[in-house]
Protein backbone atom coordinates (compact mmCIF):
# COMPACT_ATOMS: atom_id res chain seq x y z
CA UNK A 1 -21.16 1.18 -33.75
CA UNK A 2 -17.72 2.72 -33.29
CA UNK A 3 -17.68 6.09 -31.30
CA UNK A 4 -15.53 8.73 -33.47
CA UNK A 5 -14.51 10.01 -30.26
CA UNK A 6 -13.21 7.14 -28.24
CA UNK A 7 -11.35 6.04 -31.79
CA UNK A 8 -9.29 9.08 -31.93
CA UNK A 9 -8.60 9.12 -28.17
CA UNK A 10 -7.37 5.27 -28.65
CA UNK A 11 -5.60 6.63 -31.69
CA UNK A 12 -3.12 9.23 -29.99
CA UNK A 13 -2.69 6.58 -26.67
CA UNK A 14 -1.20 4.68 -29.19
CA UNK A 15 0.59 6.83 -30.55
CA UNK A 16 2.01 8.06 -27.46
CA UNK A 17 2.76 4.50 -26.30
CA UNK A 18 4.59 3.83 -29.20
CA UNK A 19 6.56 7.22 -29.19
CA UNK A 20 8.12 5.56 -25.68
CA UNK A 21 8.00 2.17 -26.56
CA UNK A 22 5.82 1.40 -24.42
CA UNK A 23 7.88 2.02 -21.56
CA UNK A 24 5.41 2.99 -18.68
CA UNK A 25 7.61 4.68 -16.56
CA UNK A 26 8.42 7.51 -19.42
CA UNK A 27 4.93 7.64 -20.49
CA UNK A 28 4.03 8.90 -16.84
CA UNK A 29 6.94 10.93 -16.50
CA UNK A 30 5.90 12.40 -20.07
CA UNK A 31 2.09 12.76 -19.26
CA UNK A 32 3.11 14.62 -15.60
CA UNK A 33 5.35 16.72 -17.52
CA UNK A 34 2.49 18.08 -19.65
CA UNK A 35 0.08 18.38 -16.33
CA UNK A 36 2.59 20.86 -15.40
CA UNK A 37 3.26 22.57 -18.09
CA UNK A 38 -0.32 23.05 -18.57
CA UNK A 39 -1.03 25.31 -16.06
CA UNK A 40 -3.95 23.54 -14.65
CA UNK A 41 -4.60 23.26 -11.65
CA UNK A 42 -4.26 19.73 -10.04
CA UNK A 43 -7.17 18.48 -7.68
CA UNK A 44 -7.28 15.91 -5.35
CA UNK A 45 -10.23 14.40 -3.76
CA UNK A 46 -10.41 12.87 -0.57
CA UNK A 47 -12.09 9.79 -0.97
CA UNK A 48 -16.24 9.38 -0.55
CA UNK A 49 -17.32 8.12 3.19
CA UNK A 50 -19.22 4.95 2.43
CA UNK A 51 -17.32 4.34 -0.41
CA UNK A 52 -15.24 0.36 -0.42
CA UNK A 53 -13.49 0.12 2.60
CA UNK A 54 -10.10 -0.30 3.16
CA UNK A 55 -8.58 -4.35 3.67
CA UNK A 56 -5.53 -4.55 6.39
CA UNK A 57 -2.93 -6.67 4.76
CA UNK A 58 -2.95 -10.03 6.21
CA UNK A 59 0.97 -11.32 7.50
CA UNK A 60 2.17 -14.29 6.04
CA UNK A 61 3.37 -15.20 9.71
CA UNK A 62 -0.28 -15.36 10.29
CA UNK A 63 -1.54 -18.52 11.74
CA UNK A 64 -4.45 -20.08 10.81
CA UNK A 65 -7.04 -21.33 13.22
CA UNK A 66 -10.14 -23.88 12.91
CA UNK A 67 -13.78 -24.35 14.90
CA UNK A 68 -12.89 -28.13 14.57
CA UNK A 69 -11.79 -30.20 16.83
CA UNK A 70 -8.33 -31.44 16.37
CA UNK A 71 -8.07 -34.71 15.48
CA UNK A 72 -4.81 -37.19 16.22
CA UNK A 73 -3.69 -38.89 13.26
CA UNK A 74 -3.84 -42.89 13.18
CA UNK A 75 -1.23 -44.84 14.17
């Protein structure tokens, strides 16, 4: 069962995509420029405690390490 609703919403996204050719950058630029213009005022949230936590980047300089014993290679 299609939802009358989410069809029209997917109906102008496409139509805005298209009306930038689907270049992202001017869609945003577009979309904050009608925040704006709107009047509304723009909330941000600071995130939930016990929400996912956040992963430190791991360096590509980092070395890898082992719990087995090295082992010489035969000769």
């Amino acid at each position: 069962m299609k939802d009358p609703i989410v069809e029209e919403v997917r109906k102008h996204r496409t139509e805005h995509t298209q009306k930038f050719g689907g270049d992202l950058a001017a869609i945003c630029a577009d979309l904050r420029t009608i925040q704006t213009v709107s009047g509304h005022e723009v909330v941000r949230l600071s995130p939930k405690r016990g929400g996912r936590a956040e992963v430190p980047k791991r360096s590509a300089k980092r070395k890898l390490t082992s719990n087995l014993p090295s082992v010489e290679p035969a000769t």
